[in-house]
Protein backbone atom coordinates (compact mmCIF):
# COMPACT_ATOMS: atom_id res chain seq x y z
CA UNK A 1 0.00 0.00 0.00
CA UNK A 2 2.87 2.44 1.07
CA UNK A 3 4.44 1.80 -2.86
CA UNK A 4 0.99 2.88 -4.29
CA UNK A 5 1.25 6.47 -2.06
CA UNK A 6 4.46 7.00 -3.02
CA UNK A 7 3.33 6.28 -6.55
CA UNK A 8 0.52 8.64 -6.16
CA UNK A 9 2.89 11.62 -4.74
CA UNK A 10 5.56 10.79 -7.41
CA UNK A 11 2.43 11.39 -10.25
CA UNK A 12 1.38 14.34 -8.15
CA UNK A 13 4.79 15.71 -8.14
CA UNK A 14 4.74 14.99 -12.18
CA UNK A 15 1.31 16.83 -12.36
CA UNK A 16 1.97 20.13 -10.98
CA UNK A 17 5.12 20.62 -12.79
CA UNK A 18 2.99 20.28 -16.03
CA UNK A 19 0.44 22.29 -14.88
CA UNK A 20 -2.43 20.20 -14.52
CA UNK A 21 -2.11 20.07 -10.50
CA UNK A 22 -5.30 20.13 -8.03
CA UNK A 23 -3.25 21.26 -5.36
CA UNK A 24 -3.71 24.94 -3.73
CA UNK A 25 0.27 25.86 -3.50
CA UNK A 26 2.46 24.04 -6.30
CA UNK A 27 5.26 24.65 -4.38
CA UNK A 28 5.04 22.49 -1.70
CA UNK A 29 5.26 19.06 -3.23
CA UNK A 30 7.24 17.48 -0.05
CA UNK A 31 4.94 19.09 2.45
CA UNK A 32 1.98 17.60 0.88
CA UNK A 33 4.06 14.16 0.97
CA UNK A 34 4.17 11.96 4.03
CA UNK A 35 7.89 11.46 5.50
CA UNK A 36 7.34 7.92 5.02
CA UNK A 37 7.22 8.11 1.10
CA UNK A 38 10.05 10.60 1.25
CA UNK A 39 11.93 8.35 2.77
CA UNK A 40 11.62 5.73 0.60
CA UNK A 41 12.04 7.83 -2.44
CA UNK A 42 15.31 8.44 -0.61
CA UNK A 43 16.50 4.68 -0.38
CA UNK A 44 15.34 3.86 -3.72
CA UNK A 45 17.90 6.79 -5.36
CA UNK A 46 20.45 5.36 -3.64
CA UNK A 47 20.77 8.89 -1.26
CA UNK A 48 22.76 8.27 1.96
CA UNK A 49 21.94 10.44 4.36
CA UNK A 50 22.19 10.79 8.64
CA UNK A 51 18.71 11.34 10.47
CA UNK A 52 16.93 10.62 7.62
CA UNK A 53 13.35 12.00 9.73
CA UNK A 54 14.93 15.09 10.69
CA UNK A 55 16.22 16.21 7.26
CA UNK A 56 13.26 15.56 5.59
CA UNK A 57 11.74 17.96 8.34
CA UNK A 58 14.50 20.64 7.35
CA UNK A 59 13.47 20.11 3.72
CA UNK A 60 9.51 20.53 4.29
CA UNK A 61 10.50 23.69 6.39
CA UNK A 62 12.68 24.88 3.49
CA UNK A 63 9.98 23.89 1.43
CA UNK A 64 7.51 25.86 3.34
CA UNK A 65 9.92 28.89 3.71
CA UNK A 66 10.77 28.93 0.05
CA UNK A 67 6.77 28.69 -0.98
CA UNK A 68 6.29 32.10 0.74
CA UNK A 69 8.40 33.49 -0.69
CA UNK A 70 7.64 32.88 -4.10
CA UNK A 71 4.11 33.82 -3.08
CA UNK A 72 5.11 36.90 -2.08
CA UNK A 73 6.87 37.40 -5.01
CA UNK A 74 3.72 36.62 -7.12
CA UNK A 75 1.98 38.83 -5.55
CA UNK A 76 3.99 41.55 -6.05
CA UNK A 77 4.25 41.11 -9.89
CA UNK A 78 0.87 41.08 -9.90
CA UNK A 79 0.03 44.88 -8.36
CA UNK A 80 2.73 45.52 -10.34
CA UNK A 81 0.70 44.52 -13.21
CA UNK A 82 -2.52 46.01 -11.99
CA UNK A 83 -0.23 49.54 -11.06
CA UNK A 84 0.55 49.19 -15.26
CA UNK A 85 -3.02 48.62 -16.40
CA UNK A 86 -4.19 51.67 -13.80
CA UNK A 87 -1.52 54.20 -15.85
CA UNK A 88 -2.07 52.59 -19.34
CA UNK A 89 1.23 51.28 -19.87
């Protein structure tokens, strides 16, 4: 069962970089991934890595941290936008 999840996040993963993703943020694959799944993603690349649990927490965190800002970022280009359209550029 835990190989079809994994499956399922892997084709979710796929999805939103194409662009035909359900989920609300597209940048937060990992946080929308259980640890378990992660981790066996992990072993079956062949990555070596200490704490295995724990990084994957600094990763989702990155994740999150990264998300916001790109968000922001969005955001930004978009009154940007809006400030164009106001002064008929």
């Amino acid at each position: 069962m835990q190989s079809q999840t994994c499956d399922h996040a892997r084709a979710i993963a796929r999805n939103t970089f194409s662009g035909t993703s359900t989920n609300s943020n597209p940048f937060t694959i990992l946080n929308n991934t259980s640890n378990a799944c992660l981790e066996k993603v992990i072993l079956d690349l062949d990555i070596e890595i200490e704490n295995v649990e724990e990084q994957i927490d600094i990763f989702k965190v990155e994740e999150l941290a990264r998300a916001a800002i790109a968000e922001a970022n969005y955001k930004a280009f978009l009154d940007r936008q809006k400030d164009k359209q106001k002064r008929g550029l």
